[in-house]
PDB file of N, CA and C in Angstrom:
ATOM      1  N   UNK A   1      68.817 127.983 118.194  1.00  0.00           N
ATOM      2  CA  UNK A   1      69.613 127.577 119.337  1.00  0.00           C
ATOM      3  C   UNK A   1      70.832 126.771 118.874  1.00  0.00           C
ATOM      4  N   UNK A   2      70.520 125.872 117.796  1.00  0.00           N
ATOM      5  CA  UNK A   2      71.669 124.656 117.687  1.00  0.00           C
ATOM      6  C   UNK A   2      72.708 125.957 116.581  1.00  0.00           C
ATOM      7  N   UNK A   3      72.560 127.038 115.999  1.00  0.00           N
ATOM      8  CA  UNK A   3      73.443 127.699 115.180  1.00  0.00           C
ATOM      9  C   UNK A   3      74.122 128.647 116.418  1.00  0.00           C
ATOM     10  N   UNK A   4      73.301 128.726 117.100  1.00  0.00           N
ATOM     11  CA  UNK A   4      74.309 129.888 118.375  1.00  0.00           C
ATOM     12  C   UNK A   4      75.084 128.905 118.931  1.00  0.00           C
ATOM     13  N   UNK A   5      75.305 127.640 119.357  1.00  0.00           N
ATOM     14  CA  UNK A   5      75.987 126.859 119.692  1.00  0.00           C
ATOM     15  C   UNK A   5      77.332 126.507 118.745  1.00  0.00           C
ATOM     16  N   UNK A   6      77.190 126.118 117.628  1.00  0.00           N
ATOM     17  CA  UNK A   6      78.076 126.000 116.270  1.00  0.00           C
ATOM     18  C   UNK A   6      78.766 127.800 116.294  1.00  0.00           C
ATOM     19  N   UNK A   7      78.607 128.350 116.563  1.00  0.00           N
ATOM     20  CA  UNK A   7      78.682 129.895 116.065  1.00  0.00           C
ATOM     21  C   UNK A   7      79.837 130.262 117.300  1.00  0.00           C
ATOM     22  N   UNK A   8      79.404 129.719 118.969  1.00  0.00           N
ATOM     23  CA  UNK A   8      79.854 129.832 120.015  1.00  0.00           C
ATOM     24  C   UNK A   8      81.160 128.961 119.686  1.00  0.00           C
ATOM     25  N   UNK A   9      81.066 128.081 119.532  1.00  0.00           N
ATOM     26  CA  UNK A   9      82.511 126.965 119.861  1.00  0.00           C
ATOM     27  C   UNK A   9      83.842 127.335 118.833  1.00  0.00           C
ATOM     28  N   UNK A  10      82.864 127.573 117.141  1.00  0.00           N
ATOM     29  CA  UNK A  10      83.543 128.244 116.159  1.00  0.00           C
ATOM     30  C   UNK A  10      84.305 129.340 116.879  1.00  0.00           C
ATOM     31  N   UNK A  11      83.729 130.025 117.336  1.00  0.00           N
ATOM     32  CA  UNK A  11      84.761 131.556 117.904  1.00  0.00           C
ATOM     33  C   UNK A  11      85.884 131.119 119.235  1.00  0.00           C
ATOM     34  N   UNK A  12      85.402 130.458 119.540  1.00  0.00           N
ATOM     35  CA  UNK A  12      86.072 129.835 121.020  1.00  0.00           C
ATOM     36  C   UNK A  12      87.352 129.244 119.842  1.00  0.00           C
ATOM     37  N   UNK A  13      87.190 128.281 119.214  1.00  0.00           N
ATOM     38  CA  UNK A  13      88.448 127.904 118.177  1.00  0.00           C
ATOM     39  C   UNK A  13      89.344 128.811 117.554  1.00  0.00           C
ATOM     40  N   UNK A  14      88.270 129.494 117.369  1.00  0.00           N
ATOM     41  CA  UNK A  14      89.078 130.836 116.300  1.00  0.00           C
ATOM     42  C   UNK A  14      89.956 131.033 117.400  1.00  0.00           C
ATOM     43  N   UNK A  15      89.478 131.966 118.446  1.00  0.00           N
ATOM     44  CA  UNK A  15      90.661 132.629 119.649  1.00  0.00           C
ATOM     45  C   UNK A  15      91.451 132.086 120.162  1.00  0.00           C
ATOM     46  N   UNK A  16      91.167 131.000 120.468  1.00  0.00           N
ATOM     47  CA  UNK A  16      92.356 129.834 120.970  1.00  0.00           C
ATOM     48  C   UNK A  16      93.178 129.890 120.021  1.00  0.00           C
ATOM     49  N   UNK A  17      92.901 129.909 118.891  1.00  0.00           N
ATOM     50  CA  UNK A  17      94.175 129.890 117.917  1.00  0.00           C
ATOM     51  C   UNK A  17      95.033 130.591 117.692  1.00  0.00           C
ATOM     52  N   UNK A  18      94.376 131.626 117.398  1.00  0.00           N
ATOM     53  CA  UNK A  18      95.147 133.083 117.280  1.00  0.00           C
ATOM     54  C   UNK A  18      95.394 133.793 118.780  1.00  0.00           C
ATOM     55  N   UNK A  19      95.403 133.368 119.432  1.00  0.00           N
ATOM     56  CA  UNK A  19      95.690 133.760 120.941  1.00  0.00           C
ATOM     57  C   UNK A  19      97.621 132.987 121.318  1.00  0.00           C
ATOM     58  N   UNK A  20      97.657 132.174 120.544  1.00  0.00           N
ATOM     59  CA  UNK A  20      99.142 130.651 120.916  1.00  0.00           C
ATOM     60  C   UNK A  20      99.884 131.691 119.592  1.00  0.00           C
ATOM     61  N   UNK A  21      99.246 132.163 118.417  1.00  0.00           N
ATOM     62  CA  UNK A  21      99.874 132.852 117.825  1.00  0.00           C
ATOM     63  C   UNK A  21     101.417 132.050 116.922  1.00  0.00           C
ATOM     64  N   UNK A  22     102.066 132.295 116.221  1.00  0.00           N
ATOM     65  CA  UNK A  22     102.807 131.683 114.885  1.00  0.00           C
ATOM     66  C   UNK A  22     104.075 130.957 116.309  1.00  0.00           C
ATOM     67  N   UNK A  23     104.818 129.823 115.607  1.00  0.00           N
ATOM     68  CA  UNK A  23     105.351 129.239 116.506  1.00  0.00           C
ATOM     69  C   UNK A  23     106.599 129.900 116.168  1.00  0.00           C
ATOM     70  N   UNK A  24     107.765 130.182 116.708  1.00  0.00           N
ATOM     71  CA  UNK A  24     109.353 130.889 116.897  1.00  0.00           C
ATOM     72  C   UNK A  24     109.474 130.312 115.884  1.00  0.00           C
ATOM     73  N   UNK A  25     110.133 131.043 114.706  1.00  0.00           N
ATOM     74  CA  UNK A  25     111.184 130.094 114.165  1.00  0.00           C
ATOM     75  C   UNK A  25     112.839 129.619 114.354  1.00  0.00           C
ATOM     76  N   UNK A  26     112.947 129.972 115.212  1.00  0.00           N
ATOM     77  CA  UNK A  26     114.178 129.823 116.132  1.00  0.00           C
ATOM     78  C   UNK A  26     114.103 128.263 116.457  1.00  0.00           C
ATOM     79  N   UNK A  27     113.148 127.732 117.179  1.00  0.00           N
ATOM     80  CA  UNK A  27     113.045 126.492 117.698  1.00  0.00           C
ATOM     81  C   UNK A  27     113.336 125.755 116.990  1.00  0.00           C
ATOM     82  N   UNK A  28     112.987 125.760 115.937  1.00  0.00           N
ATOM     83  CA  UNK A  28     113.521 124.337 114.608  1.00  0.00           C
ATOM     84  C   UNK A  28     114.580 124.865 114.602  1.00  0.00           C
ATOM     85  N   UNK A  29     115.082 123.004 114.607  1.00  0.00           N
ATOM     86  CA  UNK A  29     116.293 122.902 114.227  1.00  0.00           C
ATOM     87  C   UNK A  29     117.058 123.290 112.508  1.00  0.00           C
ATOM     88  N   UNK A  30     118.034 123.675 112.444  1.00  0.00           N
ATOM     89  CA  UNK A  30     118.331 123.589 111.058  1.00  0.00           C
ATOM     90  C   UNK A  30     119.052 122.452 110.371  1.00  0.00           C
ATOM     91  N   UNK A  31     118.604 122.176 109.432  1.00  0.00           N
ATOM     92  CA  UNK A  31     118.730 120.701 108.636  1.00  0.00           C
ATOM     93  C   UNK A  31     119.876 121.169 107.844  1.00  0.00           C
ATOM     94  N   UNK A  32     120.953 120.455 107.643  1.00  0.00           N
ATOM     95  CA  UNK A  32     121.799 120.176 106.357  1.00  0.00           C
ATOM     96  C   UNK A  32     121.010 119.925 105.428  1.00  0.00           C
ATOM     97  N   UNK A  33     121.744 120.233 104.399  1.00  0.00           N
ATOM     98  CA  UNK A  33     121.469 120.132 103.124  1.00  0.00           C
ATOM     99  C   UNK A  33     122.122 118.412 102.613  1.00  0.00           C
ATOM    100  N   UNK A  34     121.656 117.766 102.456  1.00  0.00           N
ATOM    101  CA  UNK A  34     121.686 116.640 101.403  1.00  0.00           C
ATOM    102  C   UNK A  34     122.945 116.602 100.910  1.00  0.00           C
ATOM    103  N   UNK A  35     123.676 115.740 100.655  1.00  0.00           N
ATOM    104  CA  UNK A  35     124.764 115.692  99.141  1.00  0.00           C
ATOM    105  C   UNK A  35     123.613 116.334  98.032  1.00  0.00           C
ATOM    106  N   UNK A  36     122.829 115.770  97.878  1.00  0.00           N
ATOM    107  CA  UNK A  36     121.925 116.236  96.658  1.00  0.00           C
ATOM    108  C   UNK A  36     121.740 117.853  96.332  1.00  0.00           C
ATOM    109  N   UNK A  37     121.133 117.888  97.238  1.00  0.00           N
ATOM    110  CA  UNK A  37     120.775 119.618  97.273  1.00  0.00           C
ATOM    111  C   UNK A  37     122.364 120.593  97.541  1.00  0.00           C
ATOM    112  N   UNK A  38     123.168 120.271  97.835  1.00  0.00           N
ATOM    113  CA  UNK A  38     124.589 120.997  97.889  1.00  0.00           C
ATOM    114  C   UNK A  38     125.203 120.939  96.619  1.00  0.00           C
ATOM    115  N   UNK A  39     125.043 119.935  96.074  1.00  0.00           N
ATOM    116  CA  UNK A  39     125.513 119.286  94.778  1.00  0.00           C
ATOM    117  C   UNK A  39     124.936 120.262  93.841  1.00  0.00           C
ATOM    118  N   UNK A  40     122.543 120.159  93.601  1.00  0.00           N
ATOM    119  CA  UNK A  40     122.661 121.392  93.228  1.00  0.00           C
ATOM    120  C   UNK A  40     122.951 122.762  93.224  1.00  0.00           C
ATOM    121  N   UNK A  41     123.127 123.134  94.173  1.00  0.00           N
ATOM    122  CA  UNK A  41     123.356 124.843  94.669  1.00  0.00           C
ATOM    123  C   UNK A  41     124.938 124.864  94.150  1.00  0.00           C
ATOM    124  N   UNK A  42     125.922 123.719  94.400  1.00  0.00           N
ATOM    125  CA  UNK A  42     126.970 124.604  93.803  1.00  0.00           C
ATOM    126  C   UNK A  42     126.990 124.530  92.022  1.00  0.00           C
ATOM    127  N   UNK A  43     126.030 123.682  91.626  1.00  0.00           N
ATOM    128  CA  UNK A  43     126.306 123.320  90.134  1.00  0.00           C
ATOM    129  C   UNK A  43     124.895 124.955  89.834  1.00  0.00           C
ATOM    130  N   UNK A  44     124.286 125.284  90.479  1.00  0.00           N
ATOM    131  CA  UNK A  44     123.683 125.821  90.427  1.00  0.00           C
ATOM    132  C   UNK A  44     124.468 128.082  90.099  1.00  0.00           C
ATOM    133  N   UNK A  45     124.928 127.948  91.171  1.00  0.00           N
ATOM    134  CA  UNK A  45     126.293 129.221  91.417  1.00  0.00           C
ATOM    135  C   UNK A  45     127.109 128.707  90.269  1.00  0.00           C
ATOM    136  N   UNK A  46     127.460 127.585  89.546  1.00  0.00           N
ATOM    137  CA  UNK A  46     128.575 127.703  88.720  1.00  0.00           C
ATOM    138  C   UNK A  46     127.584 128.269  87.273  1.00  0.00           C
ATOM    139  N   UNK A  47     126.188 127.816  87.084  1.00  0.00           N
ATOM    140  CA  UNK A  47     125.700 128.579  86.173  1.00  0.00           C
ATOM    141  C   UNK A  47     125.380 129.573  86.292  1.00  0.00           C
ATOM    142  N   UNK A  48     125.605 130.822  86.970  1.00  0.00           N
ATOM    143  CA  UNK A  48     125.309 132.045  86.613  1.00  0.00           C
ATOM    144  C   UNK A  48     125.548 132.744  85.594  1.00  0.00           C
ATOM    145  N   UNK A  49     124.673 133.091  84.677  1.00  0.00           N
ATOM    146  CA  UNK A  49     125.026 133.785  83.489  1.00  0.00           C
ATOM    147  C   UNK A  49     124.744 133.178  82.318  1.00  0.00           C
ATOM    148  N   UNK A  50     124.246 131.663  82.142  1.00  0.00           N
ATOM    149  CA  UNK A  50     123.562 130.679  81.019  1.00  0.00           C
ATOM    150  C   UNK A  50     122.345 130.897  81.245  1.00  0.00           C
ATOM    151  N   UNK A  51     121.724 130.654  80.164  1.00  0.00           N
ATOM    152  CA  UNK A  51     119.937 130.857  79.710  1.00  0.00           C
ATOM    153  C   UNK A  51     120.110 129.623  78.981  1.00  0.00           C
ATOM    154  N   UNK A  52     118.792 129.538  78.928  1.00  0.00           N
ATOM    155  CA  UNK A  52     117.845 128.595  78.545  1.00  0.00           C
ATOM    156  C   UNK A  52     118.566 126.944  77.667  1.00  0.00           C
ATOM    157  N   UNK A  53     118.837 127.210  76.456  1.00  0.00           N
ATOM    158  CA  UNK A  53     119.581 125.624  76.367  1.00  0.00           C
ATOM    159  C   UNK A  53     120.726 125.444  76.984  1.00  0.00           C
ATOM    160  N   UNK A  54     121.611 126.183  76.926  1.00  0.00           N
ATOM    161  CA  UNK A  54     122.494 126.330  77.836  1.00  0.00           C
ATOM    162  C   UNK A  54     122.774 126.042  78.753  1.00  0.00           C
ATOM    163  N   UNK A  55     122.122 126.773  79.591  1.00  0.00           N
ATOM    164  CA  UNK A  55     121.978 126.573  80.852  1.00  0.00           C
ATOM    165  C   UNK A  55     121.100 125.112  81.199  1.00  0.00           C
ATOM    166  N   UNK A  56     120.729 124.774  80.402  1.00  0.00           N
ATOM    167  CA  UNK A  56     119.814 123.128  80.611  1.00  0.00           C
ATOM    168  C   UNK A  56     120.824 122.509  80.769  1.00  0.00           C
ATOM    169  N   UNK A  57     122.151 121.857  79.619  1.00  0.00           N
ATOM    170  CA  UNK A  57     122.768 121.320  79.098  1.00  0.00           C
ATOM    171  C   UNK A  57     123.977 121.413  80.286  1.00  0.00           C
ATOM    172  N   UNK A  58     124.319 122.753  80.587  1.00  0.00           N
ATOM    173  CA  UNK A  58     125.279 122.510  81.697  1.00  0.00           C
ATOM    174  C   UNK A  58     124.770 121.945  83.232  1.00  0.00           C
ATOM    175  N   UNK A  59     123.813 121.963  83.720  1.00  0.00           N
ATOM    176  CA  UNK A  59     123.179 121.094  84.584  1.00  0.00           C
ATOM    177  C   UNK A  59     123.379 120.443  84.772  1.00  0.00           C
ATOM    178  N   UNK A  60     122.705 119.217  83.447  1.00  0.00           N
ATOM    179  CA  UNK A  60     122.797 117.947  83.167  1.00  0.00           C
ATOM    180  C   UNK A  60     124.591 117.688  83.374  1.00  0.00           C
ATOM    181  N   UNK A  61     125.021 118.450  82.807  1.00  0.00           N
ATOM    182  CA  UNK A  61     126.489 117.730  82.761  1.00  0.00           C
ATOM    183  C   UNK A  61     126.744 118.090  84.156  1.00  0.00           C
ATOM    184  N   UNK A  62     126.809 119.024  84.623  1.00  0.00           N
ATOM    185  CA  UNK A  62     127.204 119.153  85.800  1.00  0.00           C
ATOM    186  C   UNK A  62     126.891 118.451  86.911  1.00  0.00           C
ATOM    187  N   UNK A  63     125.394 118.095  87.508  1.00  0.00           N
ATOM    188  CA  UNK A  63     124.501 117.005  88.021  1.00  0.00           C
ATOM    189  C   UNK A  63     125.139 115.652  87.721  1.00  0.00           C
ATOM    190  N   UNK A  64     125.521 115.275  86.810  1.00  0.00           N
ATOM    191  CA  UNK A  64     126.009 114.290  86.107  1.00  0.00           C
ATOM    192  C   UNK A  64     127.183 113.881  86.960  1.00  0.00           C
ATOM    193  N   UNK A  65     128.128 115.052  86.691  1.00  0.00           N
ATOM    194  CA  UNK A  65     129.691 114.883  87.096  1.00  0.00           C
ATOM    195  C   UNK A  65     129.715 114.673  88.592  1.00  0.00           C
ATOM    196  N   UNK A  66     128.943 115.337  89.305  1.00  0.00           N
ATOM    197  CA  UNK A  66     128.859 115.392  90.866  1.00  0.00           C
ATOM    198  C   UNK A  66     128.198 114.184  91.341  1.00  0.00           C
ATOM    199  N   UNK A  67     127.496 113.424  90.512  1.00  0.00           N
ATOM    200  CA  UNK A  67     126.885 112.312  91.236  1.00  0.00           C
ATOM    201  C   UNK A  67     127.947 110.779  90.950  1.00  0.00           C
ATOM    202  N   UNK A  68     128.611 111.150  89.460  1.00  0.00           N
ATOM    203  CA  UNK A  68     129.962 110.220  90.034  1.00  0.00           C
ATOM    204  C   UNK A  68     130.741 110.332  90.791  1.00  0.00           C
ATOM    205  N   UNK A  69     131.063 111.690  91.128  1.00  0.00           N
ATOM    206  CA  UNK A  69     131.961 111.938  92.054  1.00  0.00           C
ATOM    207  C   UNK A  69     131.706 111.814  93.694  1.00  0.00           C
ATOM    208  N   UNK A  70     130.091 111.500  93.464  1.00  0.00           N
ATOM    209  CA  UNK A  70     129.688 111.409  94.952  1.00  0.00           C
ATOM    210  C   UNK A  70     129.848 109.416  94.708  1.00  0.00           C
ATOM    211  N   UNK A  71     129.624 108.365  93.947  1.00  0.00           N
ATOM    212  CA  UNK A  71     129.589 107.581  94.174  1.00  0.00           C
ATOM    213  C   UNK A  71     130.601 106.868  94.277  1.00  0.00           C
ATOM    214  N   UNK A  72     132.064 107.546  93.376  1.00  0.00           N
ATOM    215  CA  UNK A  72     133.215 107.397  93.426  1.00  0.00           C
ATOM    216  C   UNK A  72     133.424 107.400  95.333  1.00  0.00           C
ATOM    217  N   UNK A  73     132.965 108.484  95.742  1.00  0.00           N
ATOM    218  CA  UNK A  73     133.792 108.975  97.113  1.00  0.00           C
ATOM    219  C   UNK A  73     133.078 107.768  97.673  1.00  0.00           C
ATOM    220  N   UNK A  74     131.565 107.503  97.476  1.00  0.00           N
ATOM    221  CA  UNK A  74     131.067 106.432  98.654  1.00  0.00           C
ATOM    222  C   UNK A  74     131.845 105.008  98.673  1.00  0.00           C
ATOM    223  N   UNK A  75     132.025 104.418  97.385  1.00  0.00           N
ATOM    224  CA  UNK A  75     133.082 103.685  97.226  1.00  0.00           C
ATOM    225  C   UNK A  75     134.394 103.648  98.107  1.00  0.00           C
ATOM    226  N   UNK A  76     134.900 104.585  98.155  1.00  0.00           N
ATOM    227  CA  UNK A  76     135.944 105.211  99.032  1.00  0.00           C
ATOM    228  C   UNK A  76     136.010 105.178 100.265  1.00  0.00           C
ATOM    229  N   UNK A  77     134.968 105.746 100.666  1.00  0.00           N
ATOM    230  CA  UNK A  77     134.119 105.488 102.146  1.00  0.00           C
ATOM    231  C   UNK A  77     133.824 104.373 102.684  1.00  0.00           C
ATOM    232  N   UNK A  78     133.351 103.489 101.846  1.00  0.00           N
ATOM    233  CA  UNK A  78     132.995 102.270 102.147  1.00  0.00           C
ATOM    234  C   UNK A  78     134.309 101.374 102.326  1.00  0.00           C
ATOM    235  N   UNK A  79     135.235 101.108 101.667  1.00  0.00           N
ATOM    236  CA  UNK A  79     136.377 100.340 102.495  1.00  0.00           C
ATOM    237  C   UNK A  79     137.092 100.706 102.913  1.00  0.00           C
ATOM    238  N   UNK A  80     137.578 101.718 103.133  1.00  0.00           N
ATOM    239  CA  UNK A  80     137.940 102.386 104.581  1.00  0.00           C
ATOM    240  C   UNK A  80     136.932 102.268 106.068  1.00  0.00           C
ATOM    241  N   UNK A  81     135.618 102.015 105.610  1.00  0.00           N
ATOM    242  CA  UNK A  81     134.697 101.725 106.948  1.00  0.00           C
ATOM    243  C   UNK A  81     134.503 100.068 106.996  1.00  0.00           C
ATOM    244  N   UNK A  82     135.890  99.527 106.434  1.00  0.00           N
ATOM    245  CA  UNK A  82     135.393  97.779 106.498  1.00  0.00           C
ATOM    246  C   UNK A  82     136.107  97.828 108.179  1.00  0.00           C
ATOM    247  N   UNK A  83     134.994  96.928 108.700  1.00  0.00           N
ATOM    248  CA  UNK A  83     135.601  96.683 110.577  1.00  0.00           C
ATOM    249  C   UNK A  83     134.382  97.770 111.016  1.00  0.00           C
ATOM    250  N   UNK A  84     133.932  98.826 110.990  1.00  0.00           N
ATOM    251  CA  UNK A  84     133.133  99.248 111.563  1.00  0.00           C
ATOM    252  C   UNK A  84     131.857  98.994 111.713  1.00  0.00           C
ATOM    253  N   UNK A  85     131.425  98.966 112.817  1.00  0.00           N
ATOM    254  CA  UNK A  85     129.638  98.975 112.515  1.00  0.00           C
ATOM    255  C   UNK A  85     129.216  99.763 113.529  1.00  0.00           C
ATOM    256  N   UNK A  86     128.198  99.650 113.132  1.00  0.00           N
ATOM    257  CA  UNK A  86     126.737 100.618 114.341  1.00  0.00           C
ATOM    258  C   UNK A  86     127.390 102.130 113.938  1.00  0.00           C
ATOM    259  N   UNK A  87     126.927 102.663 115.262  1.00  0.00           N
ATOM    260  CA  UNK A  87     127.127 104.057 115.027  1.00  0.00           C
ATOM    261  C   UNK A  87     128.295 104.784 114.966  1.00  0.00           C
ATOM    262  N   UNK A  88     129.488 103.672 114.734  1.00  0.00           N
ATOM    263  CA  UNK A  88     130.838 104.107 114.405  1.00  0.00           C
ATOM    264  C   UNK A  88     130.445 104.205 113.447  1.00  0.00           C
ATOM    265  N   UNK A  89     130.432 103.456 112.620  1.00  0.00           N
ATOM    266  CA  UNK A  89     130.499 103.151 111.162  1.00  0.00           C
ATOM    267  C   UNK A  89     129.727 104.088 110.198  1.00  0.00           C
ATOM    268  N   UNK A  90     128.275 104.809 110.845  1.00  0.00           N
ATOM    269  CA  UNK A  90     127.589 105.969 110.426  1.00  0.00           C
ATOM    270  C   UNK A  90     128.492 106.998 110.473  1.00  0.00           C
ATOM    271  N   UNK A  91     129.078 107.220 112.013  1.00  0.00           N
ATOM    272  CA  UNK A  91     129.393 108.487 111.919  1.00  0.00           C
ATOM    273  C   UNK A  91     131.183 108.982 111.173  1.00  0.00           C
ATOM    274  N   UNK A  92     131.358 107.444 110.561  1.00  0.00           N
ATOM    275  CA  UNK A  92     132.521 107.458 109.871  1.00  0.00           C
ATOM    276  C   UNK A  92     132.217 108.257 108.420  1.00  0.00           C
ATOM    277  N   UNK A  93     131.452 107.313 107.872  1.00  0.00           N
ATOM    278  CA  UNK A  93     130.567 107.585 106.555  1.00  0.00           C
ATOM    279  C   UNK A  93     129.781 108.696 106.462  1.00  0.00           C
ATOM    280  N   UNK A  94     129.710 109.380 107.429  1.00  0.00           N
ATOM    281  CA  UNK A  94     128.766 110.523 107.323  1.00  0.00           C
ATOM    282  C   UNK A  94     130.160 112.077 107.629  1.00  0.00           C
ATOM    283  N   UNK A  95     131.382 111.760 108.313  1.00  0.00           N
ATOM    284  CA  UNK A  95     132.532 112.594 107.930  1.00  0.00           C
ATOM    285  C   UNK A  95     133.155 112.214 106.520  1.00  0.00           C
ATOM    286  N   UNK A  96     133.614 110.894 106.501  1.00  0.00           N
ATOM    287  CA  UNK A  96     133.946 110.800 104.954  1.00  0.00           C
ATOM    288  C   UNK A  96     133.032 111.465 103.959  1.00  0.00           C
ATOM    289  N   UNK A  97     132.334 110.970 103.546  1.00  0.00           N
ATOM    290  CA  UNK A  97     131.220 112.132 102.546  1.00  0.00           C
ATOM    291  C   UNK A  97     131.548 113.233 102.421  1.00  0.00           C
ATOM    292  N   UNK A  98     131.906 113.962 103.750  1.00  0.00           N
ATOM    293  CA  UNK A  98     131.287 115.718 103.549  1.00  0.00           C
ATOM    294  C   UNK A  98     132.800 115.621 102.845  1.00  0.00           C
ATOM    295  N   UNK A  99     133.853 115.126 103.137  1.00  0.00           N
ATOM    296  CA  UNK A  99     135.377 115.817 102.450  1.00  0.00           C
ATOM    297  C   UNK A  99     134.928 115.736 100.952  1.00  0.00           C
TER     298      UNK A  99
END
C-alpha cells in the first residue's frame, strides 16, 4: 500500500512537469556582455589563425592591452562624472565606458 502511494504522487510529479513543458526562450531578457567578455571576443576574432604558444602569448598581450585601456577610460570617466551622483552618475559611467 505505502509503495502504490510513493509510485502514485511520483507520476502525478512526473506529469505536472512535463505537462508546463520547457520555458520560451524568448522571455529572458538578453544580457550585455561585460567590458570583460567583449574585451575577450574581440581579442579573441583578432586571433584567428594562431595555435598553441602563439596563440597563448597573444592573449595575454592582448587581455593585457584592453584592460589598460579599459582603466585608462574609467579614469576618464570618472572626472568627467565629478558633480554627479545617484543614477545620473551610473548612467553617465555606464555611456562613457561603452565609447
Amino acid at each position: 500500500m505505502k509503495h502504490t502511494w510513493v509510485i502514485a504522487v511520483l507520476s502525478l510529479t512526473a506529469s505536472l512537469s512535463f505537462a508546463k513543458g520547457p520555458a520560451p526562450a524568448a522571455s529572458a531578457p538578453a544580457k550585455t556582455p561585460t567590458a570583460q567578455q567583449q574585451l575577450m571576443s574581440t581579442c579573441n576574432s583578432e586571433a584567428t589563425g594562431k595555435k598553441g604558444d602563439e596563440r597563448k602569448a597573444f592573449m595575454q598581450q592582448c587581455l593585457s592591452d584592453g584592460k589598460k585601456q579599459q582603466q585608462s577610460r574609467m579614469k576618464v570617466c570618472n572626472a568627467e562624472a565629478t558633480g554627479k551622483k545617484g543614477d545620473e552618475r551610473k548612467a553617465f559611467m555606464s555611456e562613457c565606458l561603452k565609447k
